[in-house]
N, C-alpha and C. Protein backbone atom coordinates (compact mmCIF):
# COMPACT_ATOMS: atom_id res chain seq x y z
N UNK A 1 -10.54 14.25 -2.96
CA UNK A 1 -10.92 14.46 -1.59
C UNK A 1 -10.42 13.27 -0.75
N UNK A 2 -9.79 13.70 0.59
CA UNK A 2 -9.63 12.52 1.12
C UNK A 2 -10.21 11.91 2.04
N UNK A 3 -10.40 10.11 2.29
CA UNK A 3 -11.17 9.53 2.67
C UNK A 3 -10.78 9.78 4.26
N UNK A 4 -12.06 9.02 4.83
CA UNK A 4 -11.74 9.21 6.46
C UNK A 4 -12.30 8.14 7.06
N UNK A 5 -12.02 7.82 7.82
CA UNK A 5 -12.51 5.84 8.82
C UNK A 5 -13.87 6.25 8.87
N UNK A 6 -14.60 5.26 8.65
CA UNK A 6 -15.87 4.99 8.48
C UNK A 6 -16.40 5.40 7.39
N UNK A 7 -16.04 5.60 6.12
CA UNK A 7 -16.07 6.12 4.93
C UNK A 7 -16.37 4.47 4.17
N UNK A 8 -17.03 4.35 3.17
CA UNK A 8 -17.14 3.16 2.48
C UNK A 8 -16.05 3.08 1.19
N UNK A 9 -15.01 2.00 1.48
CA UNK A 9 -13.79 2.05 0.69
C UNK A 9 -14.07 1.74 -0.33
N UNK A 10 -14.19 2.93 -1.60
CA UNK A 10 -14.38 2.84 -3.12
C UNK A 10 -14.00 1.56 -3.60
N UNK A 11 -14.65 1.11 -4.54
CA UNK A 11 -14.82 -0.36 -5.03
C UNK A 11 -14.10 0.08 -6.38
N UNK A 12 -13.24 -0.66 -6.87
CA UNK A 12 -12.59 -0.93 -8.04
C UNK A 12 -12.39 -2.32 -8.46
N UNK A 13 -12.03 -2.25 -10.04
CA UNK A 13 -11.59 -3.63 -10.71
C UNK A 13 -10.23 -2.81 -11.10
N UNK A 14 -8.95 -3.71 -11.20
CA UNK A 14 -8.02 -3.26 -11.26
C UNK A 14 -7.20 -4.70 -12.20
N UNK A 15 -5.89 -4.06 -12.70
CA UNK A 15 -4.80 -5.31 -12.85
C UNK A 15 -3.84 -5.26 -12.09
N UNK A 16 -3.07 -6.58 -12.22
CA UNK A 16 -1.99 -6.45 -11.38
C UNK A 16 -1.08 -6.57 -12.43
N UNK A 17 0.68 -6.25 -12.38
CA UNK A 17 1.25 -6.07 -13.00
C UNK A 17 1.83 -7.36 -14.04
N UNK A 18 1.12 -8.63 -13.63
CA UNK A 18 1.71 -9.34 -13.85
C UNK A 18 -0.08 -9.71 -14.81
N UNK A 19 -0.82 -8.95 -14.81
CA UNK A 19 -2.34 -8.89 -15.61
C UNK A 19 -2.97 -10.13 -14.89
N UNK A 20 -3.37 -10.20 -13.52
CA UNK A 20 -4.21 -11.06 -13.18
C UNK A 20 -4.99 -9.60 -12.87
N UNK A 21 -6.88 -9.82 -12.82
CA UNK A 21 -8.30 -9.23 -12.38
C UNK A 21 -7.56 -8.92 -10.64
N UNK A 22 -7.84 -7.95 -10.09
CA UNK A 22 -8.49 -8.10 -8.60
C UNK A 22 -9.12 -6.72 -8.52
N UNK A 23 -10.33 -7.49 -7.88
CA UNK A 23 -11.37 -6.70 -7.77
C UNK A 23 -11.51 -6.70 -6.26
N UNK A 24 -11.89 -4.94 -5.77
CA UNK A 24 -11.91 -5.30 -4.07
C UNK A 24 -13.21 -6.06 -3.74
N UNK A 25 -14.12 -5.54 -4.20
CA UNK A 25 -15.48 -6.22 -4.05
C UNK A 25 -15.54 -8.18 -3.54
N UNK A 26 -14.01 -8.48 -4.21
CA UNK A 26 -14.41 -9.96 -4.30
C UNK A 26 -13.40 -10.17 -3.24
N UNK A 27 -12.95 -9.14 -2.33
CA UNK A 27 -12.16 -9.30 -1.10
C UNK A 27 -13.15 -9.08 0.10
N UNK A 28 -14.61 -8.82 0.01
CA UNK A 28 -15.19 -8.47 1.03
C UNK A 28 -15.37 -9.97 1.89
N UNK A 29 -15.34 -10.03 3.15
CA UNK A 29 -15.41 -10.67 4.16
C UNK A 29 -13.86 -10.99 4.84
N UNK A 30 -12.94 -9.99 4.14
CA UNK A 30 -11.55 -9.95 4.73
C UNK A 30 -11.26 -9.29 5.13
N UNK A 31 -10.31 -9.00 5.72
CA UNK A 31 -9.86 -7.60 6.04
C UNK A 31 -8.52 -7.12 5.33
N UNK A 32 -8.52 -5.64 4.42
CA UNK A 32 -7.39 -5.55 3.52
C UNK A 32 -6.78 -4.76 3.76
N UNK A 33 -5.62 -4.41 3.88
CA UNK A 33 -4.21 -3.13 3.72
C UNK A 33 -4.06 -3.15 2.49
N UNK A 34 -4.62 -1.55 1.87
CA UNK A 34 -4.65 -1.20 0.52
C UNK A 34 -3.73 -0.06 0.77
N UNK A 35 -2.32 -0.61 0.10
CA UNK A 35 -1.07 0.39 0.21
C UNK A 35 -1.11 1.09 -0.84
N UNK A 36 -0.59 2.33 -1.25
CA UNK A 36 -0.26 3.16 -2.23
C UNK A 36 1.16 3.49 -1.99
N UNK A 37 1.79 3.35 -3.28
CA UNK A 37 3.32 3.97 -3.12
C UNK A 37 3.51 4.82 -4.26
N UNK A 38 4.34 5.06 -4.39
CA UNK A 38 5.32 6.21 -5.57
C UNK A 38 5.26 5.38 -7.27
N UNK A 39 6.28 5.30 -7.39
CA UNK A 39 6.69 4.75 -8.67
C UNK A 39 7.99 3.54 -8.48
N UNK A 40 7.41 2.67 -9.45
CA UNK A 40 8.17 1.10 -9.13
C UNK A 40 9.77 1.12 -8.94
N UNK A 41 10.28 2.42 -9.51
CA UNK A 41 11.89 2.54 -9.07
C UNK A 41 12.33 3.10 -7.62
N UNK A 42 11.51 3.67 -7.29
CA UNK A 42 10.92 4.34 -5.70
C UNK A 42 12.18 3.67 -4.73
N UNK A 43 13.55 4.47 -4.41
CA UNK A 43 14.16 3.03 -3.39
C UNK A 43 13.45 2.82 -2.16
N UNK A 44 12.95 4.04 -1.79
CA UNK A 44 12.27 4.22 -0.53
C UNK A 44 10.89 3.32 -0.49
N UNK A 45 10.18 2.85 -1.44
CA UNK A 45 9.32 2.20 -2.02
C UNK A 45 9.63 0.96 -1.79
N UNK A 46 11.00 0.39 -2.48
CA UNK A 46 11.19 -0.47 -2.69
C UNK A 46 11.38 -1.36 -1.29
N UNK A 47 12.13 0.17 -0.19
CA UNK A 47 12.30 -0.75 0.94
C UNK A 47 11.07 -1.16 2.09
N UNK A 48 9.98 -0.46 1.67
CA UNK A 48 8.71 -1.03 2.22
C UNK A 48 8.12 -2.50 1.96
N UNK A 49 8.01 -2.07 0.66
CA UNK A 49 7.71 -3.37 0.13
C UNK A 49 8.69 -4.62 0.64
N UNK A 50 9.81 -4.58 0.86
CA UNK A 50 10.78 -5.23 1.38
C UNK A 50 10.35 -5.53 2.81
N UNK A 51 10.31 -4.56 3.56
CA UNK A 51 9.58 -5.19 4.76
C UNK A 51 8.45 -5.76 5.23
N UNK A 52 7.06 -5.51 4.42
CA UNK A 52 5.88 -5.53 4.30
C UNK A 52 5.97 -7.60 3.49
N UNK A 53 7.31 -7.62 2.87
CA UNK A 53 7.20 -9.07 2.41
C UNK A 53 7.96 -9.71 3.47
N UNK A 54 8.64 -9.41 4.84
CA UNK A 54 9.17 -9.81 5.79
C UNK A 54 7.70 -10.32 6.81
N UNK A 55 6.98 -9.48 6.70
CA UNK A 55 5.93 -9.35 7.91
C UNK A 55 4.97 -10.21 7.17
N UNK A 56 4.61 -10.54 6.04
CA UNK A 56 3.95 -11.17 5.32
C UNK A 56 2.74 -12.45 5.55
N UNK A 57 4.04 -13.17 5.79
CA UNK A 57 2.97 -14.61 6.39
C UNK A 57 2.66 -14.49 7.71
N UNK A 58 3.20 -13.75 8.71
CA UNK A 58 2.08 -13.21 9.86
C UNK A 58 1.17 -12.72 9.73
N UNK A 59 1.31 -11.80 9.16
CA UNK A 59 -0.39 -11.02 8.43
C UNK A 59 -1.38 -12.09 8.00
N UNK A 60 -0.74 -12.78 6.69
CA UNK A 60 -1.70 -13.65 6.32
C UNK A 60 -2.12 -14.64 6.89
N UNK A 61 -1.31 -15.29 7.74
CA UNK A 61 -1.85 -16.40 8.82
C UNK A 61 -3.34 -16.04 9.60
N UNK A 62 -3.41 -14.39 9.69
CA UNK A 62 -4.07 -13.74 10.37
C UNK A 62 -5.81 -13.50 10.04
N UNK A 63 -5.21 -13.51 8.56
CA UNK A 63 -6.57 -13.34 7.99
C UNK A 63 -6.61 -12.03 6.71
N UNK A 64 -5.46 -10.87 7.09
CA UNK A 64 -5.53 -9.59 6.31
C UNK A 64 -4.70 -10.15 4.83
N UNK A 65 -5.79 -8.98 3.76
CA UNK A 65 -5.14 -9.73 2.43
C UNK A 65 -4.73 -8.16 2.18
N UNK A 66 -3.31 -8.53 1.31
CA UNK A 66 -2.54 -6.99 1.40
C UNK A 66 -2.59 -7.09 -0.31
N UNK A 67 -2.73 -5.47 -0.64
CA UNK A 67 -2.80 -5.11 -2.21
C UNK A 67 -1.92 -3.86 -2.04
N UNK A 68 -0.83 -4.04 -3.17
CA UNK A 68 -0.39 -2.65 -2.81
C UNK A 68 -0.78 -1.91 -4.38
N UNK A 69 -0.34 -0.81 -4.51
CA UNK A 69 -1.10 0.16 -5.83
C UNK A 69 0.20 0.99 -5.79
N UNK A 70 1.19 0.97 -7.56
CA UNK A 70 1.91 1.73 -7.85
C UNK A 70 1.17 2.79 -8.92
N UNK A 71 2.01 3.67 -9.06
CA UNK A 71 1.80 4.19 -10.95
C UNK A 71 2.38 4.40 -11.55
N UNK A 72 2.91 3.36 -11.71
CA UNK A 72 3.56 2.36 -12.85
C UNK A 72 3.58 1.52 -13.68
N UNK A 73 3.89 1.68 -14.96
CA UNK A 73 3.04 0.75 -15.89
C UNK A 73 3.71 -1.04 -15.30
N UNK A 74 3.40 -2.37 -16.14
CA UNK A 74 3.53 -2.75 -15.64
C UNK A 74 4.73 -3.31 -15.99
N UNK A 75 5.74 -2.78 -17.07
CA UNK A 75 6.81 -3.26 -17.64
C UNK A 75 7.84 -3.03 -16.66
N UNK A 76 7.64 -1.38 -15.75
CA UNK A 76 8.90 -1.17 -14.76
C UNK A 76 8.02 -1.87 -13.73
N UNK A 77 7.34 -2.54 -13.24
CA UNK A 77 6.82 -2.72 -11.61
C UNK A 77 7.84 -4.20 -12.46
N UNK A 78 7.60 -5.12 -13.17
CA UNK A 78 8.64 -6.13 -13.41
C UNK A 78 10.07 -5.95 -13.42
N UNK A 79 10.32 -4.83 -13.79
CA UNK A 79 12.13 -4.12 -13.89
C UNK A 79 12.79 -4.00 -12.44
N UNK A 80 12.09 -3.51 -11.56
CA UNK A 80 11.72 -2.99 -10.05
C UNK A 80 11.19 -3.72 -8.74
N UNK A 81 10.28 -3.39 -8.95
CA UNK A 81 9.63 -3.81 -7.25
C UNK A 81 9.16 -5.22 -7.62
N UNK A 82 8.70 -5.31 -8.73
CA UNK A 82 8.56 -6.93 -8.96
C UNK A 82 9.54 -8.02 -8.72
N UNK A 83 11.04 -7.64 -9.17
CA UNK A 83 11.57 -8.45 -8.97
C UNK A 83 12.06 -9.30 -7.11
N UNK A 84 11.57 -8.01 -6.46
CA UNK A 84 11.21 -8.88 -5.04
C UNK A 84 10.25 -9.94 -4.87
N UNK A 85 9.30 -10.63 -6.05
CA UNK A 85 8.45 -11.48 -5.76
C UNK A 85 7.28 -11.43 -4.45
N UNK A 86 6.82 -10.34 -4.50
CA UNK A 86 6.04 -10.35 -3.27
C UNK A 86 5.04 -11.21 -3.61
N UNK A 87 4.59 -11.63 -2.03
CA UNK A 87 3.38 -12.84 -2.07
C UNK A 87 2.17 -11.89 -1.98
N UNK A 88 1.83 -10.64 -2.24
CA UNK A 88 0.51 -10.13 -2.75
C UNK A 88 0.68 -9.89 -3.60
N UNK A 89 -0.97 -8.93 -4.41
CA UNK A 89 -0.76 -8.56 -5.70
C UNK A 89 -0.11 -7.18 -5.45
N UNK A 90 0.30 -6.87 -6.53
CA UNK A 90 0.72 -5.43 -6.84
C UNK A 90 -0.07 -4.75 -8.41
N UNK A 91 -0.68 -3.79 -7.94
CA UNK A 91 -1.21 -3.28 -8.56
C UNK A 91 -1.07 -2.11 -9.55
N UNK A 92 -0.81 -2.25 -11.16
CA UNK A 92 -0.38 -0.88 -11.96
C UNK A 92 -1.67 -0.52 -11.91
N UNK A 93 -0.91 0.99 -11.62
CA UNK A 93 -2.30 2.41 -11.95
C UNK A 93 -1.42 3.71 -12.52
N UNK A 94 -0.94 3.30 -13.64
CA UNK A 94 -0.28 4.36 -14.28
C UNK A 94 -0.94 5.68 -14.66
N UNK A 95 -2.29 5.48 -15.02
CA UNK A 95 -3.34 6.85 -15.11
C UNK A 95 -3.41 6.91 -13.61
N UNK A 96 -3.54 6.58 -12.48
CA UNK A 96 -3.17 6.85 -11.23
C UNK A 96 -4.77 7.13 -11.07
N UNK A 97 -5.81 6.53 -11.54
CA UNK A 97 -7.11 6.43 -11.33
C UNK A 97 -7.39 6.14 -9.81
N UNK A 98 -6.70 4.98 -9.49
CA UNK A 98 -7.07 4.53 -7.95
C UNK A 98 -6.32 5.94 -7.26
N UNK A 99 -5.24 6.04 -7.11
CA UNK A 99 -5.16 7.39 -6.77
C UNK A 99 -5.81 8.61 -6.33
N UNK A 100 -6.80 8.87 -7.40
CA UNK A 100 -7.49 9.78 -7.35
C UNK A 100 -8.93 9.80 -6.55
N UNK A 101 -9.16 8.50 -6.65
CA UNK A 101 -10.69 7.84 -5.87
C UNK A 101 -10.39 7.85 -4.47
N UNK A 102 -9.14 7.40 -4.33
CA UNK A 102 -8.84 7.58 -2.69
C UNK A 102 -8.29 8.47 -1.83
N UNK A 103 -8.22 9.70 -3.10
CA UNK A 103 -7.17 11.03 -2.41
C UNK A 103 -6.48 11.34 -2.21
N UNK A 104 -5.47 10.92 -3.01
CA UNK A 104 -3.71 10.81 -3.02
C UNK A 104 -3.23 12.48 -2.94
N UNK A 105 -2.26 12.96 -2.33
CA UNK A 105 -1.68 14.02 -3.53
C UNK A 105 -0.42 13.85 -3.46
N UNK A 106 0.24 15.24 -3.95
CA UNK A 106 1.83 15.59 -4.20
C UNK A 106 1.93 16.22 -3.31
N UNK A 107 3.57 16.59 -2.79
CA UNK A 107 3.79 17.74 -2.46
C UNK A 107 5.28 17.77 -2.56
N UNK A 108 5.56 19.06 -2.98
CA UNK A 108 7.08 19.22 -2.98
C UNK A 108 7.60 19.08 -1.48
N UNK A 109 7.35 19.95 -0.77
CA UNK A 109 7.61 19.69 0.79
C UNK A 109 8.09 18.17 1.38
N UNK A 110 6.98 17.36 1.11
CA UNK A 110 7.05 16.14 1.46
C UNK A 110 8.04 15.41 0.28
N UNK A 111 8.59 15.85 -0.36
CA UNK A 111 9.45 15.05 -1.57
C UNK A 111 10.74 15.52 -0.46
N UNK A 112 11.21 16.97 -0.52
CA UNK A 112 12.30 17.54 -0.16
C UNK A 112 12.35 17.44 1.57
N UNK A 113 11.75 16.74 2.00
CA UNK A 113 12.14 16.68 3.76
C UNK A 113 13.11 15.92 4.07
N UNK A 114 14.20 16.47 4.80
CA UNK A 114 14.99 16.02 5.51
C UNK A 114 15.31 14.72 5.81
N UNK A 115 14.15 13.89 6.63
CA UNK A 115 14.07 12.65 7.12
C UNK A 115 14.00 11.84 5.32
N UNK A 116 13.43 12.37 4.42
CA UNK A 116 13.59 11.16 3.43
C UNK A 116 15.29 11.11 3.40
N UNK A 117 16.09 11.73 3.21
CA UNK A 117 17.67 11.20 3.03
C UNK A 117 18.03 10.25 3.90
N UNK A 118 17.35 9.98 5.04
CA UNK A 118 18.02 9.07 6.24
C UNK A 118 17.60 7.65 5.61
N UNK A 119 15.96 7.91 5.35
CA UNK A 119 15.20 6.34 4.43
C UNK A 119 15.90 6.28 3.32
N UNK A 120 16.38 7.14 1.93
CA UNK A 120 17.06 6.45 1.15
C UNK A 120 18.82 5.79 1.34
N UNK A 121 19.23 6.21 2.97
CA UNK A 121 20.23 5.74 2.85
C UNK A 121 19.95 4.53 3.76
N UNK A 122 18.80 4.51 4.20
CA UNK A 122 18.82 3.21 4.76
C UNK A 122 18.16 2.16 3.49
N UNK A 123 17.45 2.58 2.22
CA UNK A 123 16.99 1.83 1.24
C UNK A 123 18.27 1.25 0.53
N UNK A 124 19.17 2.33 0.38
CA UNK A 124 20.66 2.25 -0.53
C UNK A 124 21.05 0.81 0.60
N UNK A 125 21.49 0.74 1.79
CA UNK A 125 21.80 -0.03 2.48
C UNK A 125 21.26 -1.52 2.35
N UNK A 126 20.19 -1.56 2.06
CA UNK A 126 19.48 -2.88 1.93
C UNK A 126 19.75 -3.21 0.33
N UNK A 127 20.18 -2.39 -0.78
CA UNK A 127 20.28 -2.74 -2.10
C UNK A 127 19.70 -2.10 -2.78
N UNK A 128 18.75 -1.21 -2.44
CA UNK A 128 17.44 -0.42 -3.40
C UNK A 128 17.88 1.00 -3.37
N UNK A 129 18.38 1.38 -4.76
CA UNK A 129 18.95 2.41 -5.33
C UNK A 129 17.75 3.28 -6.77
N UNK A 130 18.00 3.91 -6.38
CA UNK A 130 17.05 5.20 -7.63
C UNK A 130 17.14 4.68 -8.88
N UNK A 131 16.02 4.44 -9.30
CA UNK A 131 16.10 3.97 -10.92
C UNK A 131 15.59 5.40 -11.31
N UNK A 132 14.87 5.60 -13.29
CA UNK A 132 14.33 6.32 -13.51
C UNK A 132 12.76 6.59 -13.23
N UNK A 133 12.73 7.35 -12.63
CA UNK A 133 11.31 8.13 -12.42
C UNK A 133 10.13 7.73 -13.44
N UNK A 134 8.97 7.06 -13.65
CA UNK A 134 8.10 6.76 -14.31
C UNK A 134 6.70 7.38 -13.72
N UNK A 135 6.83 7.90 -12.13
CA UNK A 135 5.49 8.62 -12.18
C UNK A 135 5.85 9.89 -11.32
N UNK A 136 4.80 10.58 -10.83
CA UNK A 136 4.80 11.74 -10.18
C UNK A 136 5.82 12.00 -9.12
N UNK A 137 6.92 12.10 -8.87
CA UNK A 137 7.78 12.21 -7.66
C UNK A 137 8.01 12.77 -6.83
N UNK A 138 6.69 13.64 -6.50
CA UNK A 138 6.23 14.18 -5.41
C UNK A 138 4.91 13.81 -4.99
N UNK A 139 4.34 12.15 -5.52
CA UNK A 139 3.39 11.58 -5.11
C UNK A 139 4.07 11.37 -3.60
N UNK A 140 2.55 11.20 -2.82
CA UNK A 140 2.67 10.73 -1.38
C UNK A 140 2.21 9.43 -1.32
N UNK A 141 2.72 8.57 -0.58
CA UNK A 141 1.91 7.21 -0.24
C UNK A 141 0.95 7.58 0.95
N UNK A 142 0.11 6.37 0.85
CA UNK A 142 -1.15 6.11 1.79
C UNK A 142 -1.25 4.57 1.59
N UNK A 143 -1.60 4.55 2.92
CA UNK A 143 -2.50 3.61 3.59
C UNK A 143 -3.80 3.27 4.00
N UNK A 144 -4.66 1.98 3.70
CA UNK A 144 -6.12 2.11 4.16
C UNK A 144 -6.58 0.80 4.32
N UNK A 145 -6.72 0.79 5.97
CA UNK A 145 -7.14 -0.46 6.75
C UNK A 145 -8.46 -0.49 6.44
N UNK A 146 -8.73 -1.66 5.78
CA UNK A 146 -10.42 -1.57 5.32
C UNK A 146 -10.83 -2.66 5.90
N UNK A 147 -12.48 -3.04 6.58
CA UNK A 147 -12.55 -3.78 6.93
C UNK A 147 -13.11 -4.93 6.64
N UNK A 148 -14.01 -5.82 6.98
CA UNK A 148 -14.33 -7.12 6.13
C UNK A 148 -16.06 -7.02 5.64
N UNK A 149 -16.48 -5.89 6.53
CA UNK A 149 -17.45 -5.21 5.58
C UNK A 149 -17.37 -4.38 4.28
N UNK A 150 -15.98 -3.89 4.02
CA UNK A 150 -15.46 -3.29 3.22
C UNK A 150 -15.66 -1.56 3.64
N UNK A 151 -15.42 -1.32 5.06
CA UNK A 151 -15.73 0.47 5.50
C UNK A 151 -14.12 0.46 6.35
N UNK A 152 -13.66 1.22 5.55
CA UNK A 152 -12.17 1.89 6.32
C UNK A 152 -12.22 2.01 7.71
N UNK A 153 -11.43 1.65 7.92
CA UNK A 153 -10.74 1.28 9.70
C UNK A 153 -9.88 2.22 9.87
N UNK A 154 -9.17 2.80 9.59
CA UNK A 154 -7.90 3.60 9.63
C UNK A 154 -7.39 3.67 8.28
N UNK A 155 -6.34 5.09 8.40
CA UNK A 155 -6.35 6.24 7.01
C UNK A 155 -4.99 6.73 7.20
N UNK A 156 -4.08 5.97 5.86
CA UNK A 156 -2.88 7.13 6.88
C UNK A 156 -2.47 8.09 5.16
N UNK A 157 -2.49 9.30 5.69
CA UNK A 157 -1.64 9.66 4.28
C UNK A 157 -0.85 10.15 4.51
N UNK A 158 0.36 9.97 4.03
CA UNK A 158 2.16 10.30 4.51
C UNK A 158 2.34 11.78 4.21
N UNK A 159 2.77 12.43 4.85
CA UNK A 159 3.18 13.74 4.74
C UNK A 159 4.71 13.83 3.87
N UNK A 160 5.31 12.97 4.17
CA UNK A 160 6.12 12.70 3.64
C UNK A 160 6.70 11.07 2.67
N UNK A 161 7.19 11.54 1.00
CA UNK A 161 7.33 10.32 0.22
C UNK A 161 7.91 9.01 1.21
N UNK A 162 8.71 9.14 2.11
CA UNK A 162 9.30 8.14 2.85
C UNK A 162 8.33 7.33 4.24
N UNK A 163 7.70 8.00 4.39
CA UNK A 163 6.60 7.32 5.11
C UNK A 163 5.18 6.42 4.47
N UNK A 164 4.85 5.56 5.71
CA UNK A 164 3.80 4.73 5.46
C UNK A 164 3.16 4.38 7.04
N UNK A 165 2.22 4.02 6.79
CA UNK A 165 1.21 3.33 8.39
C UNK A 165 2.41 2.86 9.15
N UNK A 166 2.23 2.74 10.27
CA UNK A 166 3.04 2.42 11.59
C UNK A 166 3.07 0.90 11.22
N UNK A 167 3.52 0.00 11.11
CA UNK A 167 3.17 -1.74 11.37
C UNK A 167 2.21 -1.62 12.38
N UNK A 168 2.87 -0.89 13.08
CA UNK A 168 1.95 -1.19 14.85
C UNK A 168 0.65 -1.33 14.53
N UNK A 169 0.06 -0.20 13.60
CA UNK A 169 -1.42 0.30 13.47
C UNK A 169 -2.04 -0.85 12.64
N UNK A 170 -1.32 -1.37 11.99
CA UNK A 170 -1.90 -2.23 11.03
C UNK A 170 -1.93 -3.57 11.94
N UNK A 171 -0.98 -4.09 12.64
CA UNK A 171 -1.49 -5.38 13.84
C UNK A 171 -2.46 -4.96 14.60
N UNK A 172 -2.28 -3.85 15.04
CA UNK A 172 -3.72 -3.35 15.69
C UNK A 172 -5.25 -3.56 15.24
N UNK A 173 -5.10 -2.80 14.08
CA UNK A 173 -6.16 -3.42 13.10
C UNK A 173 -6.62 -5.03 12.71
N UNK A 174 -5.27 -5.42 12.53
CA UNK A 174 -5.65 -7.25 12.55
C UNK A 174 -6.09 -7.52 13.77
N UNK A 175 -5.70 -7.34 15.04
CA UNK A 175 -6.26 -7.16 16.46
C UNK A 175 -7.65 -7.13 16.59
N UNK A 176 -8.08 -5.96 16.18
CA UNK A 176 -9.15 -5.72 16.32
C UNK A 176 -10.33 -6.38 15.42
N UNK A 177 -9.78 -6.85 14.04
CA UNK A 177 -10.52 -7.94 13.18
C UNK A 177 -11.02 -8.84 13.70
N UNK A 178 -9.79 -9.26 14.41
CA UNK A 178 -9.82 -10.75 14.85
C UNK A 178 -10.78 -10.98 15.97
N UNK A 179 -10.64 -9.41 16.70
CA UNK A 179 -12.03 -9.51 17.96
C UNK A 179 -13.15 -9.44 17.46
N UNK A 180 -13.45 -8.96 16.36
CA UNK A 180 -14.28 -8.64 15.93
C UNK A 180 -15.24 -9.97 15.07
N UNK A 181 -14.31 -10.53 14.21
CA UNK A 181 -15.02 -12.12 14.09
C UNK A 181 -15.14 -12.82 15.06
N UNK A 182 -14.44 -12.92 15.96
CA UNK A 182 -14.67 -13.84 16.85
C UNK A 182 -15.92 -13.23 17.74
N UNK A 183 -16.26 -12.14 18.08
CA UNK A 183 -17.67 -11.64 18.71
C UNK A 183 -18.73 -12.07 17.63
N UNK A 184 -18.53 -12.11 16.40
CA UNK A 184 -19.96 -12.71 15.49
C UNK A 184 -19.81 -13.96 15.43
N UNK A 185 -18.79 -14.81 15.89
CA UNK A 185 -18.78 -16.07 16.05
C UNK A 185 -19.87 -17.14 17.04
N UNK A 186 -19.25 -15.77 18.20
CA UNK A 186 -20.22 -16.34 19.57
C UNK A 186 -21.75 -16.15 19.58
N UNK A 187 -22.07 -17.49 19.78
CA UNK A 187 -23.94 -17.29 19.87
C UNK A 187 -24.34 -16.05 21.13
């Protein structure tokens, strides 16, 4: 089932691919972008993550702690998307458990749309080319602005594999964090 803003963002313990613990629970009093993508060969994947490590230390300067969630074990997220070194964790969910808690689905439609050929030739362009397939390839990504109470802020689920949250929506969201501590700040 899928989640909706103001929904309390399911609590998990998870690994990251590289086997460090993160648990969301021990992220509460932050504010998090909990990404979901495809599978670690994903080029279209790959080129998010690529930008999402461009935008990076603005975010974090900010205060938002970013987790992203493949399902992928964690031998290809090292073969793959790992080797970009991103400064968050990345998270294997090869049983695609988190997945399922937050309402992921498939769809052929959204695999075969049009606009994904424009993103993999703009992924091909940056260097990120099709490896082999390790999970569902008509998984959809999602997005989920959660907040520092830990209750979803905004919900995006991609209609299509090549999409993800606007940036916009997600500074917005840091935006609105930031008003938001700073009003419990003031006596």
């Amino acid at each position: 089932m899928k989640l909706s803003p103001g929904q309390d963002a399911p609590l998990f313990f998870a690994s990251t691919w590289d086997d460090q613990p993160i648990e969301l629970k021990v992220l509460r009093g932050k504010p998090v972008w909990l990404a979901f993508f495809r599978y670690a060969a994903c080029p279209l994947c790959n080129l998010r993550v690529h930008q999402m490590i461009q935008r990076f230390d603005a975010y974090q300067s900010r205060g938002l702690q970013v987790l992203a969630v493949f399902q992928s074990p964690a031998e290809k997220m090292a073969e793959y998307v790992g080797k970009q070194a991103p400064p968050f964790p990345l998270i294997a969910d090869p049983e695609e458990g988190l997945y399922a808690r937050y309402g992921l689905g498939n769809s052929l439609l959204g695999f075969a749309a049009p606009r994904n050929l424009k993103k993999a030739m703009e992924a091909a362009r940056a260097g990120f080319v099709p490896g082999v397939p390790d999970g569902t390839v008509t998984r959809l990504p999602a997005d989920f602005l959660i907040d520092a109470g830990g209750v979803i802020r905004d919900v995006y689920y991609a209609p299509e594999i090549g999409e993800h949250i606007p940036f916009e929506r997600v500074e917005a969201f840091i935006d609105s964090q930031a008003r938001a501590a700073a009003a419990q700040a003031t006596p």
